[in-house]
C-alpha atoms as a PDB file:
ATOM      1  CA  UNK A   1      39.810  52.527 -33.056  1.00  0.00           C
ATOM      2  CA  UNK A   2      39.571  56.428 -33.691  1.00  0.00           C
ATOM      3  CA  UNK A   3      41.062  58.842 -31.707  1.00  0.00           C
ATOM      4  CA  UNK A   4      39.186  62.010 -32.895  1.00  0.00           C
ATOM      5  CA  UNK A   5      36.964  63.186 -30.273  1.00  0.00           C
ATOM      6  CA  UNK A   6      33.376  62.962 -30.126  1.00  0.00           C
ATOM      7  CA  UNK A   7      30.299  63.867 -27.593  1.00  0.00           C
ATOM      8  CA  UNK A   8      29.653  60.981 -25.257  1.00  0.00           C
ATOM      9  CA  UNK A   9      32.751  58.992 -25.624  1.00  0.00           C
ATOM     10  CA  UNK A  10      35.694  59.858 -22.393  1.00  0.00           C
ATOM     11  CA  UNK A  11      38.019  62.990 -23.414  1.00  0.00           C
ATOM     12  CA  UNK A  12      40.155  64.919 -21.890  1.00  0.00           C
ATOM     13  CA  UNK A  13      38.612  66.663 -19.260  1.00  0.00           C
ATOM     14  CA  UNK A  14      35.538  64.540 -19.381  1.00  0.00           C
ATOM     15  CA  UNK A  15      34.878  61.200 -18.366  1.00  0.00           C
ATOM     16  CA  UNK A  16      31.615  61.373 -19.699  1.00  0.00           C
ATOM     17  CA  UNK A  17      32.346  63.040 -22.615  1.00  0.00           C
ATOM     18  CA  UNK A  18      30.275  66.393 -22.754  1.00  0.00           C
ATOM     19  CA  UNK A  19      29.993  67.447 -26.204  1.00  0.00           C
ATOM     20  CA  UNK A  20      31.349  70.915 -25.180  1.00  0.00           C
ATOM     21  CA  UNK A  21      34.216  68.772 -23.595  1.00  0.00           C
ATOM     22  CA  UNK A  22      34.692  67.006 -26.890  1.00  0.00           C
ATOM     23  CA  UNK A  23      34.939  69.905 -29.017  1.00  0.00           C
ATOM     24  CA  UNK A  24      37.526  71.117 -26.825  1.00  0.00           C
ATOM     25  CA  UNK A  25      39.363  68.439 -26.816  1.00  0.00           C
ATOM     26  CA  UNK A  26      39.154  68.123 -30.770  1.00  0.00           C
ATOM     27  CA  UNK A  27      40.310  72.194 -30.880  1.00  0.00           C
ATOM     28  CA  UNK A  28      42.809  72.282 -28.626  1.00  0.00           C
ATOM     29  CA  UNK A  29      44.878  69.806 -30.892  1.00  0.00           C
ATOM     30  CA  UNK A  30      47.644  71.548 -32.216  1.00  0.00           C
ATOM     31  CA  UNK A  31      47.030  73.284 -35.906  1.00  0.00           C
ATOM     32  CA  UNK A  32      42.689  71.916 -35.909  1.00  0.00           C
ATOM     33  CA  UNK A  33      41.824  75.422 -34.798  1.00  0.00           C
ATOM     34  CA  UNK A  34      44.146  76.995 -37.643  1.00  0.00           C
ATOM     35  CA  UNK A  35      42.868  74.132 -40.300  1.00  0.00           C
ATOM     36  CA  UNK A  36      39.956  75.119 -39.847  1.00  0.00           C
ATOM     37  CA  UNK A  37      40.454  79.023 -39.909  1.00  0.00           C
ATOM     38  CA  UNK A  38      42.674  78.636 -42.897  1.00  0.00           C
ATOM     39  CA  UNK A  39      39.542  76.812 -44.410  1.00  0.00           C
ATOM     40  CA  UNK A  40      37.093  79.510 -43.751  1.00  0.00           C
ATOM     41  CA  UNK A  41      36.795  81.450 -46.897  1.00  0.00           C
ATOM     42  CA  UNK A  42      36.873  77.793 -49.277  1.00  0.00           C
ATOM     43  CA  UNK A  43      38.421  74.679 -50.654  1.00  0.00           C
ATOM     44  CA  UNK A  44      42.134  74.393 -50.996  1.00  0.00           C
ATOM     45  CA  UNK A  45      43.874  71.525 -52.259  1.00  0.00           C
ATOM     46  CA  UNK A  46      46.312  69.973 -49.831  1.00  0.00           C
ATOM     47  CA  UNK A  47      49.910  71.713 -50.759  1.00  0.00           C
ATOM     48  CA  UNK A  48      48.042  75.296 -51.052  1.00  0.00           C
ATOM     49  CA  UNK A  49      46.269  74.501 -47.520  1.00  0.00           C
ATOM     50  CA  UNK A  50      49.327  73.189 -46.248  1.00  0.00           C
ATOM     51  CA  UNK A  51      51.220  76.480 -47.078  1.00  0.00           C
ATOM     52  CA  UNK A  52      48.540  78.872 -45.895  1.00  0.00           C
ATOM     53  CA  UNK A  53      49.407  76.619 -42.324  1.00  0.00           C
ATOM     54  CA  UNK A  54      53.362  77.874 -42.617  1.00  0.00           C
ATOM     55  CA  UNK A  55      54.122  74.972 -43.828  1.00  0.00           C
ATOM     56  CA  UNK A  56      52.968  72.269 -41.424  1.00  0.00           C
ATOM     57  CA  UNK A  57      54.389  68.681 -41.682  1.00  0.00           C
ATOM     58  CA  UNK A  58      52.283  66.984 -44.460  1.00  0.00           C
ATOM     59  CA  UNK A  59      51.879  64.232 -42.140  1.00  0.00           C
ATOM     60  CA  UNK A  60      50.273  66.486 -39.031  1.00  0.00           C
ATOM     61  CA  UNK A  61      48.111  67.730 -41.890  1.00  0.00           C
ATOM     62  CA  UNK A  62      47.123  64.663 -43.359  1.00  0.00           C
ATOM     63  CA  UNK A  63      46.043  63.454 -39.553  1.00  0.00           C
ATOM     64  CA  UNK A  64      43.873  66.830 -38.544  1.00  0.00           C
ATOM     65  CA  UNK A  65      41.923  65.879 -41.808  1.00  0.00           C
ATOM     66  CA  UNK A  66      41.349  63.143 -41.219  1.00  0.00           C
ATOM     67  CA  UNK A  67      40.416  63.930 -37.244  1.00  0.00           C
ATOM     68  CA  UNK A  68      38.093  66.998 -38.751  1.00  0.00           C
ATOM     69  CA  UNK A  69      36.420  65.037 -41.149  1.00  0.00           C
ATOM     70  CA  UNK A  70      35.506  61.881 -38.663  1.00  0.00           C
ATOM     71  CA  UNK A  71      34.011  64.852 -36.904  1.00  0.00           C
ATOM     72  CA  UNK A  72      32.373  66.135 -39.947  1.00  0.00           C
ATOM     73  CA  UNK A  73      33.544  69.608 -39.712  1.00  0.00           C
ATOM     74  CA  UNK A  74      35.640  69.292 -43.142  1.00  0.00           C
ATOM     75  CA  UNK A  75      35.197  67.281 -46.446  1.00  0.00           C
ATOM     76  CA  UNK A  76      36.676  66.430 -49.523  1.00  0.00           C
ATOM     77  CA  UNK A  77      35.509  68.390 -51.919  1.00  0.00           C
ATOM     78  CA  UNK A  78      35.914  68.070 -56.047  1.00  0.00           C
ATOM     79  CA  UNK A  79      39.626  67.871 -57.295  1.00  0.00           C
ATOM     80  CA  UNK A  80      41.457  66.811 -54.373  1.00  0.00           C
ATOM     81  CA  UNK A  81      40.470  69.880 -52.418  1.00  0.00           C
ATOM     82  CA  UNK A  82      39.170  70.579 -48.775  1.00  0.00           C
ATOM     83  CA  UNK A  83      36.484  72.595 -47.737  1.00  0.00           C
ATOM     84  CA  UNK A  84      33.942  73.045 -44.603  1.00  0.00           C
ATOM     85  CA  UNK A  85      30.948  71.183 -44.202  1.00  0.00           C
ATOM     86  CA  UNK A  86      27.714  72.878 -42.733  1.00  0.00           C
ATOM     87  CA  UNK A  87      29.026  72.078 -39.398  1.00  0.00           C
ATOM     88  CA  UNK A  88      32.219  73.188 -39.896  1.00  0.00           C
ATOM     89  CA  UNK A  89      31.307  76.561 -41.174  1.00  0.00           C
ATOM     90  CA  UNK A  90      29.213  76.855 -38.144  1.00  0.00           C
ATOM     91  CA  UNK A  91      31.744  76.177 -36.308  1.00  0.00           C
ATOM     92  CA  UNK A  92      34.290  78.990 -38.306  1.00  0.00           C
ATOM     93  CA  UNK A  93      31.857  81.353 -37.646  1.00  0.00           C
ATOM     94  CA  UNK A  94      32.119  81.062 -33.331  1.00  0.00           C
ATOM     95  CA  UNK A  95      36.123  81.540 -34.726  1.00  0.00           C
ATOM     96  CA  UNK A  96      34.945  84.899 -35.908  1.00  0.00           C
ATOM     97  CA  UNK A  97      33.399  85.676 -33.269  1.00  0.00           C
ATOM     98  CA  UNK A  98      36.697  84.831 -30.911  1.00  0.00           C
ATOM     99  CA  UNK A  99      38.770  86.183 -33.766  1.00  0.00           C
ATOM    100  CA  UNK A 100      36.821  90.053 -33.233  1.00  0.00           C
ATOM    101  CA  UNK A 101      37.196  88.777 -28.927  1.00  0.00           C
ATOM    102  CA  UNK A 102      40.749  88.545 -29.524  1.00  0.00           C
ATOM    103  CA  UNK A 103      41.407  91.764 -31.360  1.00  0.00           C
ATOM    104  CA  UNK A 104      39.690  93.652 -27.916  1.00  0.00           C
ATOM    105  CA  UNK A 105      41.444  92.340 -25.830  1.00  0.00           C
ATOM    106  CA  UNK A 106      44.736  92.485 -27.063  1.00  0.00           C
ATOM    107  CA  UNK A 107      44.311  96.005 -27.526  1.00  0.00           C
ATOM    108  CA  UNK A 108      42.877  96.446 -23.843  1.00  0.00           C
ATOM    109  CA  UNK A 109      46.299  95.040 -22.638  1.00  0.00           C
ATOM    110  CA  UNK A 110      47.975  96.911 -24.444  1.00  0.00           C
ATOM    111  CA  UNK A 111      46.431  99.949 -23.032  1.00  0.00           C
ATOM    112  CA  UNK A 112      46.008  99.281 -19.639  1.00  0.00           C
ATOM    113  CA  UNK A 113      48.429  98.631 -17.474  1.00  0.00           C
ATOM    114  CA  UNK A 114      48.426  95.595 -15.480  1.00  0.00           C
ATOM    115  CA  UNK A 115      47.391  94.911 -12.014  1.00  0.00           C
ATOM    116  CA  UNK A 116      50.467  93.129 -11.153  1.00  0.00           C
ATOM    117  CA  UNK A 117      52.208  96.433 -12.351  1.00  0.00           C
ATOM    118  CA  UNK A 118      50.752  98.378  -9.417  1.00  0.00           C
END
């Protein structure tokens, strides 16, 4: 029985098992969301992915794999290497988009003070 997420099956946060639910639930296990970043401009091979990750246990690495490509957001591509499917670069792509999100607001805080600081 697989434990990788997927729309329709229970999740956390979903007994039902919303798809938006279940892709939650698949990114907000620790390292997916960086996997999948680190992924973003092509295939690495598993030590060169697993450095660009700081050096993740090869065993956390080898199970977000295999989690990402149940969910057929990462395959294996030619020569032991790893790359994004379709989906997965679609998926990258709403990273960029949180990525640029990110960059705004952690330049609004540091600008403005806080409300608390009133």
């Amino acid at each position: 029985m697989s434990s990788t997420p997927k729309p329709g099956h229970r999740v956390r946060g979903s007994a039902t098992g919303r798809p938006l639910m279940a892709a939650l639930d698949l990114f907000g296990r620790r390292w997916t969301l960086r996997v999948l970043w680190e992924l973003r401009h092509g295939p690495l091979g598993f030590r060169a992915l697993q450095q660009e990750c700081d050096g993740m246990s090869s065993s956390v690495l080898r199970q977000r794999l295999l989690e990402l490509q149940e969910a057929r957001l990462v395959e294996r591509g030619s020569v032991e290497s790893y790359c994004l499917t379709a989906l997965g670069r679609e998926a990258s792509e709403e990273l960029i988009g949180l990525h640029t999100w990110a960059e705004r607001w952690a330049a609004e805080l540091d600008t403005a003070p806080a409300d608390h600081d009133k």
